[in-house]
C-alpha atoms as a PDB file:
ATOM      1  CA  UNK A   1    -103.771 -10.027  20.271  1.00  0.00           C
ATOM      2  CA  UNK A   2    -105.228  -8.190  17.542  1.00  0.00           C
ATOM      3  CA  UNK A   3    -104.274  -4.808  15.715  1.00  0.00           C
ATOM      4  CA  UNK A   4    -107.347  -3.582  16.660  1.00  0.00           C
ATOM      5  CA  UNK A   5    -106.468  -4.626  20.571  1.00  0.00           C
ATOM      6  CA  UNK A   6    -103.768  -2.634  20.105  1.00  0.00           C
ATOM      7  CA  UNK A   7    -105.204   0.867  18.499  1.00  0.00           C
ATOM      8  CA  UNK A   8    -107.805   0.409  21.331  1.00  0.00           C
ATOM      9  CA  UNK A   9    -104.902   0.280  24.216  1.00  0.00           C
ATOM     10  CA  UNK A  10    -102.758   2.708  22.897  1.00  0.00           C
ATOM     11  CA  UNK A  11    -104.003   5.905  21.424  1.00  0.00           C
ATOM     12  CA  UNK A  12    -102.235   8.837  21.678  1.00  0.00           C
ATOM     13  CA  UNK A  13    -104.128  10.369  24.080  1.00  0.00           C
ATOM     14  CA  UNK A  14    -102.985   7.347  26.876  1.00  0.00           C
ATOM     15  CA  UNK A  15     -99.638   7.086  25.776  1.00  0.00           C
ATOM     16  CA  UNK A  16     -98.804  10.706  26.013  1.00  0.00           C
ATOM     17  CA  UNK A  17     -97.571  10.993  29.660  1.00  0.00           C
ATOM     18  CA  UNK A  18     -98.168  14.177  32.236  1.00  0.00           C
ATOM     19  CA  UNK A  19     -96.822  14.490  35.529  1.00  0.00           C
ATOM     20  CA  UNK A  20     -99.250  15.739  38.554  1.00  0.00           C
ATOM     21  CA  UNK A  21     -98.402  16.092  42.416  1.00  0.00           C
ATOM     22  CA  UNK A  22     -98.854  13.617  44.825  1.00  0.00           C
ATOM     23  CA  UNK A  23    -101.451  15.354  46.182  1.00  0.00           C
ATOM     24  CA  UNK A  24    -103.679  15.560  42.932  1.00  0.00           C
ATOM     25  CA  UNK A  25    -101.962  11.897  41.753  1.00  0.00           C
ATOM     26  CA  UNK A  26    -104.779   9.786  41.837  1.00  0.00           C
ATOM     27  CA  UNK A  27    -102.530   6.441  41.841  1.00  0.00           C
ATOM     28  CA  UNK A  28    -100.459   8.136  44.496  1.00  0.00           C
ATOM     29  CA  UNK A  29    -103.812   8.885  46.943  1.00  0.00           C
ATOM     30  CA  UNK A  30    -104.920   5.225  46.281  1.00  0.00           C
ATOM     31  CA  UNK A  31    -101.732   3.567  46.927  1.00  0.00           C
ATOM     32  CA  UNK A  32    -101.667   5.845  50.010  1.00  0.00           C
ATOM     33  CA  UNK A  33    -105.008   4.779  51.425  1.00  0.00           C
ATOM     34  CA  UNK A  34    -104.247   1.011  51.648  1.00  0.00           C
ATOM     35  CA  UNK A  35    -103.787  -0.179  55.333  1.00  0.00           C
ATOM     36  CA  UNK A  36    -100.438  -2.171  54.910  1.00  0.00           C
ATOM     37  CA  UNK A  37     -96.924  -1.975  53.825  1.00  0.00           C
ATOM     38  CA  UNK A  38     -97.789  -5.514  52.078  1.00  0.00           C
ATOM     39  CA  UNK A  39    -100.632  -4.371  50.287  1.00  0.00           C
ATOM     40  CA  UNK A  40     -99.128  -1.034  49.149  1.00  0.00           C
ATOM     41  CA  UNK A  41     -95.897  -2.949  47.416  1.00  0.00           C
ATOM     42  CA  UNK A  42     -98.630  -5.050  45.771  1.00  0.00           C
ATOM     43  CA  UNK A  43    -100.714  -2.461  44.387  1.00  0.00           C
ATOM     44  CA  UNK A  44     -97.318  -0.450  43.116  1.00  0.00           C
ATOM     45  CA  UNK A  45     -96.747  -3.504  41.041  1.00  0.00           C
ATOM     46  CA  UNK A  46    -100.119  -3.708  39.870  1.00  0.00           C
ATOM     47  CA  UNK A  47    -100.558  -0.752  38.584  1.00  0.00           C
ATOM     48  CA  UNK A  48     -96.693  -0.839  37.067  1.00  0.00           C
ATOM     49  CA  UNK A  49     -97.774  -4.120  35.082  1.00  0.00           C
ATOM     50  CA  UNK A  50    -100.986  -2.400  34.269  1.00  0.00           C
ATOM     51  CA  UNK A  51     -99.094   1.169  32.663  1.00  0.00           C
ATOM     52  CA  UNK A  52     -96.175  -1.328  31.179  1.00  0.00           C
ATOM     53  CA  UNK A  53     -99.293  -2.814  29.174  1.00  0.00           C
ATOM     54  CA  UNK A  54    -100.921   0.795  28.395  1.00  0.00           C
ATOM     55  CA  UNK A  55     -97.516   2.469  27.420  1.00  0.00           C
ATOM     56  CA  UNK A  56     -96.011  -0.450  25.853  1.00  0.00           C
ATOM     57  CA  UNK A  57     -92.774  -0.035  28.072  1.00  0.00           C
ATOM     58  CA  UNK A  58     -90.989  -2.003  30.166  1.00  0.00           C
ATOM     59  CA  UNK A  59     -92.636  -3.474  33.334  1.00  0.00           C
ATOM     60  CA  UNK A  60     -90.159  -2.732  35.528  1.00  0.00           C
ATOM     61  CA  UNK A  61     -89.688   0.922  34.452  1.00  0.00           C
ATOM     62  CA  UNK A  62     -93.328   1.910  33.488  1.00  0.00           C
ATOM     63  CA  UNK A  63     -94.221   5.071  35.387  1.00  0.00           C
ATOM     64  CA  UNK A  64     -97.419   4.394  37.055  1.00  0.00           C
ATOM     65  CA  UNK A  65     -97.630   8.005  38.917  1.00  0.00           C
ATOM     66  CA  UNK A  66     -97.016   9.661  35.214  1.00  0.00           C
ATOM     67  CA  UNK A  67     -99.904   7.565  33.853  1.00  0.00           C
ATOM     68  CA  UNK A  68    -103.199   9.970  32.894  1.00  0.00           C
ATOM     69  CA  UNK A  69    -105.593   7.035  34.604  1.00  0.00           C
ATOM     70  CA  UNK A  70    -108.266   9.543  34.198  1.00  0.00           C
ATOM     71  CA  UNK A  71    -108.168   9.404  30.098  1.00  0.00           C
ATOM     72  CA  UNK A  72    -109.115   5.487  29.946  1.00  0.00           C
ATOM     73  CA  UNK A  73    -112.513   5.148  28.817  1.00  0.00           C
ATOM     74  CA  UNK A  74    -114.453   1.775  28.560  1.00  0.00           C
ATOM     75  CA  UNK A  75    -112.628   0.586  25.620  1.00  0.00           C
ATOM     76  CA  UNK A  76    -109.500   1.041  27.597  1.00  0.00           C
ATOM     77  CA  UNK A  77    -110.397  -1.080  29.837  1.00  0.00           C
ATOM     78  CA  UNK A  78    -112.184  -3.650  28.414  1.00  0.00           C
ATOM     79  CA  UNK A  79    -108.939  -4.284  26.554  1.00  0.00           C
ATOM     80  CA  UNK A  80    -107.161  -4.288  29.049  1.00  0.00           C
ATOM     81  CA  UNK A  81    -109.190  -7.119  30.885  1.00  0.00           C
ATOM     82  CA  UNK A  82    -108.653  -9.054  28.148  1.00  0.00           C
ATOM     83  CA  UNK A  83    -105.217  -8.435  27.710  1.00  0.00           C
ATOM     84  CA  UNK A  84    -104.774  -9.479  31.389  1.00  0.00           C
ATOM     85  CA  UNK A  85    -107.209 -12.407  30.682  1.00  0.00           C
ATOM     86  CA  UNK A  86    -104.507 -13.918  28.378  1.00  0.00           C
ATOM     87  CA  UNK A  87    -101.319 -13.198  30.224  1.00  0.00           C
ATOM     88  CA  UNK A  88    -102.322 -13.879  33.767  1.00  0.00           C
ATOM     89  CA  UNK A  89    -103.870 -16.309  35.916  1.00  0.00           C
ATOM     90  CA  UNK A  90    -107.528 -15.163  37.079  1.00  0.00           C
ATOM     91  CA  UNK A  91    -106.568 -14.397  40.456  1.00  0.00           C
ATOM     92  CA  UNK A  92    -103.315 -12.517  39.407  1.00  0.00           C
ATOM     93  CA  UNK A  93    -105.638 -10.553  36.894  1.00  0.00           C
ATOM     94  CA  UNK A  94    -108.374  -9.821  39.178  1.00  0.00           C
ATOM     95  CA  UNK A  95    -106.251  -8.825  41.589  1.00  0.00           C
ATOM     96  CA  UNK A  96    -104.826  -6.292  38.742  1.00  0.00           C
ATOM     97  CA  UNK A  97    -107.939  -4.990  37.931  1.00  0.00           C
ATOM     98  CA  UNK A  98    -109.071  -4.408  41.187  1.00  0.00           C
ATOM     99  CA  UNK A  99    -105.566  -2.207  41.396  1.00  0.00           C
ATOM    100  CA  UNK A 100    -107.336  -0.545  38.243  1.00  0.00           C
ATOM    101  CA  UNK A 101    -110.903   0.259  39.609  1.00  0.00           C
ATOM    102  CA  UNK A 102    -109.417   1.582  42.842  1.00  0.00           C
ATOM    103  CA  UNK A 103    -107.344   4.566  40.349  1.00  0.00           C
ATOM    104  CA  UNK A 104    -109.932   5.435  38.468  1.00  0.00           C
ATOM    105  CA  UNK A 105    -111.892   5.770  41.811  1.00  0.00           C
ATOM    106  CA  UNK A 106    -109.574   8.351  43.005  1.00  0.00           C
ATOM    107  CA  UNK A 107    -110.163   9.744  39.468  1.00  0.00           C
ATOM    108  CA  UNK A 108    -113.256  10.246  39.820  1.00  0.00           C
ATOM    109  CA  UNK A 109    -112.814  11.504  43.912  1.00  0.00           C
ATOM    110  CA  UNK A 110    -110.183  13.819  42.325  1.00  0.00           C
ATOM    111  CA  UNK A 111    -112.949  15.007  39.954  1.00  0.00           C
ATOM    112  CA  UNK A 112    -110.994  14.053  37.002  1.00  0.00           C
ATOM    113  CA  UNK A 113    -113.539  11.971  35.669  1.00  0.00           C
ATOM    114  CA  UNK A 114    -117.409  12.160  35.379  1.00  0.00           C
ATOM    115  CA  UNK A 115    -119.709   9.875  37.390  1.00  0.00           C
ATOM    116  CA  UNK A 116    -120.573   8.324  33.816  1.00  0.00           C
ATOM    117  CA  UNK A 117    -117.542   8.135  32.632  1.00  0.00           C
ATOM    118  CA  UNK A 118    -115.997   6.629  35.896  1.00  0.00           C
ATOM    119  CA  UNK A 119    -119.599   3.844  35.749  1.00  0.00           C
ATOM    120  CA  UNK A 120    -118.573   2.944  32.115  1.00  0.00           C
ATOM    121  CA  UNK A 121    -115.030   2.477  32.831  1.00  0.00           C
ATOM    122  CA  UNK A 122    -115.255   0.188  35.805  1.00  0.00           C
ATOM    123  CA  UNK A 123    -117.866  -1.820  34.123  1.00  0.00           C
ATOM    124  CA  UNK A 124    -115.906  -4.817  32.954  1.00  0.00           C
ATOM    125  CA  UNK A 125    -116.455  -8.339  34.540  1.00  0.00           C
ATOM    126  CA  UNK A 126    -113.774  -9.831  36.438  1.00  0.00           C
ATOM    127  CA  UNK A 127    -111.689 -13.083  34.780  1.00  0.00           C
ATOM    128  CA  UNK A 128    -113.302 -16.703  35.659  1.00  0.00           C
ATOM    129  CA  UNK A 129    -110.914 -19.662  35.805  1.00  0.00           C
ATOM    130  CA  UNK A 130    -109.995 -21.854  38.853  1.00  0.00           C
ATOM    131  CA  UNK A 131    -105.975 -22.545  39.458  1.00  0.00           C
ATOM    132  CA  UNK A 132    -104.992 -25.269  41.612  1.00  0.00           C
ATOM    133  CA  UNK A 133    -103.068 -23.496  45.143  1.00  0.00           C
ATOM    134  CA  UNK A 134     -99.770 -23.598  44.786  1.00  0.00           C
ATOM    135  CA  UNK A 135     -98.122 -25.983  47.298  1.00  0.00           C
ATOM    136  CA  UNK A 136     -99.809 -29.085  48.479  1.00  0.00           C
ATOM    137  CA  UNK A 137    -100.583 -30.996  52.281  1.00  0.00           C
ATOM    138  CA  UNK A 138     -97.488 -32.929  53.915  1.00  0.00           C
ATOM    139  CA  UNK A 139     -97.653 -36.125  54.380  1.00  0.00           C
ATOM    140  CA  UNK A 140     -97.016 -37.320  58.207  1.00  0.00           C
ATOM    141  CA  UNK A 141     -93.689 -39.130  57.071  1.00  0.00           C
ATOM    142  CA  UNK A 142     -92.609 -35.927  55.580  1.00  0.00           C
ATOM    143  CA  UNK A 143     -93.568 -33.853  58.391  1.00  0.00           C
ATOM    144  CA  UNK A 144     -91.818 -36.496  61.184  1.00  0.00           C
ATOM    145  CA  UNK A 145     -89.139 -36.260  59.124  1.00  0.00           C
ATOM    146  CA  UNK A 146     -89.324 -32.336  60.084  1.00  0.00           C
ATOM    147  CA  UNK A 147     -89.715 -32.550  63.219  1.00  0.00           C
ATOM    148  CA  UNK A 148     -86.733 -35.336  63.920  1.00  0.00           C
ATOM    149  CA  UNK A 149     -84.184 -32.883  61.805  1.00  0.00           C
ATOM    150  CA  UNK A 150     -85.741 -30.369  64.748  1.00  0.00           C
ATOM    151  CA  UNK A 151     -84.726 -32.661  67.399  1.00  0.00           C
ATOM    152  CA  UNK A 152     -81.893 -33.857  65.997  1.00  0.00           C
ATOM    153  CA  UNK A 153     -80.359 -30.476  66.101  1.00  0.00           C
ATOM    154  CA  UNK A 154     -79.225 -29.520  69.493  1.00  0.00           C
ATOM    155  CA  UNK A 155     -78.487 -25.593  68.603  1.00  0.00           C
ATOM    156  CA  UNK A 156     -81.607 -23.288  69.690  1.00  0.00           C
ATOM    157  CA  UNK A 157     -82.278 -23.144  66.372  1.00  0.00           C
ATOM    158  CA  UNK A 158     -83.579 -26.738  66.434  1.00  0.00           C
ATOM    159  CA  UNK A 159     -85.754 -25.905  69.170  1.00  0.00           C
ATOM    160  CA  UNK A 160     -87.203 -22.759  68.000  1.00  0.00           C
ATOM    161  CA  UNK A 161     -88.274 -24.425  64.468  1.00  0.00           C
ATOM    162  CA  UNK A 162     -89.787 -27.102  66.464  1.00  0.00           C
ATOM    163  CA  UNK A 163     -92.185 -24.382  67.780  1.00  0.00           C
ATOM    164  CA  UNK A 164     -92.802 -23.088  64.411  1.00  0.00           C
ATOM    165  CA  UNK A 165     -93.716 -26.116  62.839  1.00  0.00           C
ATOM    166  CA  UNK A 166     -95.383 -27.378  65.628  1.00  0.00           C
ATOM    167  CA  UNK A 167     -97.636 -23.686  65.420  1.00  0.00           C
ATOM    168  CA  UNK A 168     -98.098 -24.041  61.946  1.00  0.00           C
ATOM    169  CA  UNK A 169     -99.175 -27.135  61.358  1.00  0.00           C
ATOM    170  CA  UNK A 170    -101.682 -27.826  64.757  1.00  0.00           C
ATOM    171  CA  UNK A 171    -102.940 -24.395  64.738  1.00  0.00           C
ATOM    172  CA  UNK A 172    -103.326 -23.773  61.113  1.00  0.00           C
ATOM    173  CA  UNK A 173    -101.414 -20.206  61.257  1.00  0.00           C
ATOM    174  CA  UNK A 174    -100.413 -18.487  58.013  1.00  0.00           C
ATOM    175  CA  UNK A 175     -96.657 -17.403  58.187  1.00  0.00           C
ATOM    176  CA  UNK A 176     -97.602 -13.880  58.608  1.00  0.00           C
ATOM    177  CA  UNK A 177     -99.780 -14.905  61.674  1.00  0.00           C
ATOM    178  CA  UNK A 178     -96.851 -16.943  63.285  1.00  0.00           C
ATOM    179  CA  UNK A 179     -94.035 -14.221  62.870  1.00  0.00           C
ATOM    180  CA  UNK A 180     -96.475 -11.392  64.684  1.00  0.00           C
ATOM    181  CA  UNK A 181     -96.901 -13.305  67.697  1.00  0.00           C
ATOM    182  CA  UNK A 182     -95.875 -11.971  70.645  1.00  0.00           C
ATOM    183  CA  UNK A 183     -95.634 -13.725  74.253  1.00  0.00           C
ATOM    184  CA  UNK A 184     -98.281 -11.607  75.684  1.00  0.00           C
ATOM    185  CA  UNK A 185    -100.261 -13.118  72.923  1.00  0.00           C
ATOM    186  CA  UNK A 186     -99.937 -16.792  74.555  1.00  0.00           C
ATOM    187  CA  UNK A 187    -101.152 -18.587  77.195  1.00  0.00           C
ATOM    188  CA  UNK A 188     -99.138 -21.620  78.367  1.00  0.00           C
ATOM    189  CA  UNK A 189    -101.722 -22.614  80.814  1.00  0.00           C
ATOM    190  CA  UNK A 190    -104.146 -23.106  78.163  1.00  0.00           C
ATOM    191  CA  UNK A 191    -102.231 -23.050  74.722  1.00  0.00           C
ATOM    192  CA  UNK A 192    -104.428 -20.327  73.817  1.00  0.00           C
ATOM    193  CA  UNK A 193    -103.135 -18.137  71.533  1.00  0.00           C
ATOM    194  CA  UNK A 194    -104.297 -14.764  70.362  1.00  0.00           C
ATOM    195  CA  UNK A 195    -103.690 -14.455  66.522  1.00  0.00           C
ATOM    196  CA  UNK A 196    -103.880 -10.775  66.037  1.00  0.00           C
ATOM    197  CA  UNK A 197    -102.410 -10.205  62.194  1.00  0.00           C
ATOM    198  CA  UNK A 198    -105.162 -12.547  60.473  1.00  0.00           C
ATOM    199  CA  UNK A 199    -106.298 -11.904  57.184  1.00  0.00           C
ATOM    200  CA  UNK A 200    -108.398  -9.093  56.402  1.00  0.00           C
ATOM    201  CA  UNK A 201    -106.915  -7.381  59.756  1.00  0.00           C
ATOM    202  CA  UNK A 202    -109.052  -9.596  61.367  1.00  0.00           C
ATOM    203  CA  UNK A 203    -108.304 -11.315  65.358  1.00  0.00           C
ATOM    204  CA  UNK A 204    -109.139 -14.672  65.841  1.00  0.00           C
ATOM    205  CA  UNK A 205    -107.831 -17.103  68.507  1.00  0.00           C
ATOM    206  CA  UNK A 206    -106.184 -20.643  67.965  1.00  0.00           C
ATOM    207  CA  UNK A 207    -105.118 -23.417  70.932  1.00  0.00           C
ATOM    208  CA  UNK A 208    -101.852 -25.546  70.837  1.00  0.00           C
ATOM    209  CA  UNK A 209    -102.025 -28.384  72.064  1.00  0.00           C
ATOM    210  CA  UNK A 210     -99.876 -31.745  72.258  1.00  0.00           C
ATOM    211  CA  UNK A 211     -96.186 -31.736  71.175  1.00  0.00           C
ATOM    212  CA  UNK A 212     -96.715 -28.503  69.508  1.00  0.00           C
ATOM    213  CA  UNK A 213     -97.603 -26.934  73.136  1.00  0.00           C
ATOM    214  CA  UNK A 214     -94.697 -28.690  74.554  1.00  0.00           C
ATOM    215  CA  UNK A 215     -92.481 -27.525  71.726  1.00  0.00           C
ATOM    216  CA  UNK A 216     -93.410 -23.803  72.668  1.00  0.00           C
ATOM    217  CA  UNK A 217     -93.057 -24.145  76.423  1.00  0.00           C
ATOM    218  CA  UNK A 218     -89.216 -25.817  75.762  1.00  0.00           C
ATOM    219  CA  UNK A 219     -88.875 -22.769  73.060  1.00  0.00           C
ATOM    220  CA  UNK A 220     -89.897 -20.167  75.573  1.00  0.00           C
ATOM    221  CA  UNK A 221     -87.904 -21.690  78.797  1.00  0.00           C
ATOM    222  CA  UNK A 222     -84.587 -22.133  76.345  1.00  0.00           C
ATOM    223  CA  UNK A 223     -84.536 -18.498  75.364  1.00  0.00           C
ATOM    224  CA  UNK A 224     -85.635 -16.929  78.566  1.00  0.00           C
ATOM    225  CA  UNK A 225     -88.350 -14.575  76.158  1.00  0.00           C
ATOM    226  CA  UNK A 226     -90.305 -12.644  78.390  1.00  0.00           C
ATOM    227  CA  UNK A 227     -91.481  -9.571  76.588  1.00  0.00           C
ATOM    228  CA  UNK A 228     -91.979  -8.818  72.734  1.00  0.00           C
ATOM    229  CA  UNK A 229     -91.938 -11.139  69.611  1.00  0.00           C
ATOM    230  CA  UNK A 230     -92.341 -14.597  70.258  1.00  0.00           C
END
């Protein structure tokens, strides 16, 4: 990182913290406006990474709220793409700069910022790079070996995780799907289940079949579930 990286990121203007309400905060009314818990704890560490690298302090103590977003101009953020560029994987710095166009957004909303001055600031590319997805397929000997630890395990334990696996791996769910099922959302009869927490908020509906049907069926007939979370 250069000097001149550095004079760029941190002029006095930035560094030189002011306080504002919630009300007028424009990192407060962005984080607010996000439609999950999940998302919201995301974004507050977004944009804490993002002031640690503008103020120079610590990333675990940077005060986002106490951040004047509406003070970073182009060159601001230009530098701070590439900053992010060099420390971060492209999705974890795209997904940091997408924490940064939604502030300066609000600024903007919040009237903090000109339309021109918002339109230069945002106008930064995102980072290109491909990582390979952390985690990889099971193989069927490592999932039978899964599913016989299941079996072998007489507790209710062993049962329910028989279900779960069974779920996950014939139905394709995403952990978050599996753990907001309810019972209403499955039909025995059929195996059809109604995935309601997808990604993107979105419903879709999924069919067990096969041992992982079966798996449910002893799940839900060992722990007499009738009503709520599956």
């Amino acid at each position: 990182m250069t000097d001149l990286t550095l004079q760029v990121i941190h002029p006095t203007a930035i560094v030189a913290l002011d306080s504002l309400p919630l009300d007028r905060n424009p990192a407060a009314i962005y984080i607010a406006s996000l439609s999950t818990e999940r998302s919201r704890i995301v974004t507050q560490q977004a944009l804490r990474s993002l002031a640690s690298l503008i103020t120079g302090e610590d990333a675990h103590t940077a005060d986002y709220l106490a951040l004047p977003w509406s003070a970073l101009r182009y060159a601001h953020t230009a530098a701070l793409r590439s900053l992010l560029a060099e420390k971060y994987r492209p999705a974890t710095a795209n997904r940091l700069l997408s924490a940064l166009k939604g502030v300066l957004k609000e600024c903007w909303r919040l009237g903090m910022m000109s339309a021109e001055e918002y339109a230069r600031a945002v106008d930064i590319r995102g980072v290109r790079g491909e990582t390979i997805p952390a985690g990889r397929e099971l193989a069927q000997g490592e999932l039978l070996a899964l599913v016989n630890a299941c079996k072998a395990d007489t507790s209710p334990a062993g049962v329910r995780d028989a279900a779960i696996l069974g779920l996950l791996y014939t139905c394709g769910l995403r952990r978050a799907e599996l753990v907001a099922l309810d019972v209403e959302d499955v039909d025995l009869e059929t195996g059809r289940l109604h995935v309601r927490a997808g990604k993107g908020r979105k419903e879709r509906t999924s069919y067990a079949a096969g041992g992982a049907l079966q798996a449910l069926i002893d799940w839900l007939a060992l722990s007499g579930i009738h009503s709520s979370a599956l």
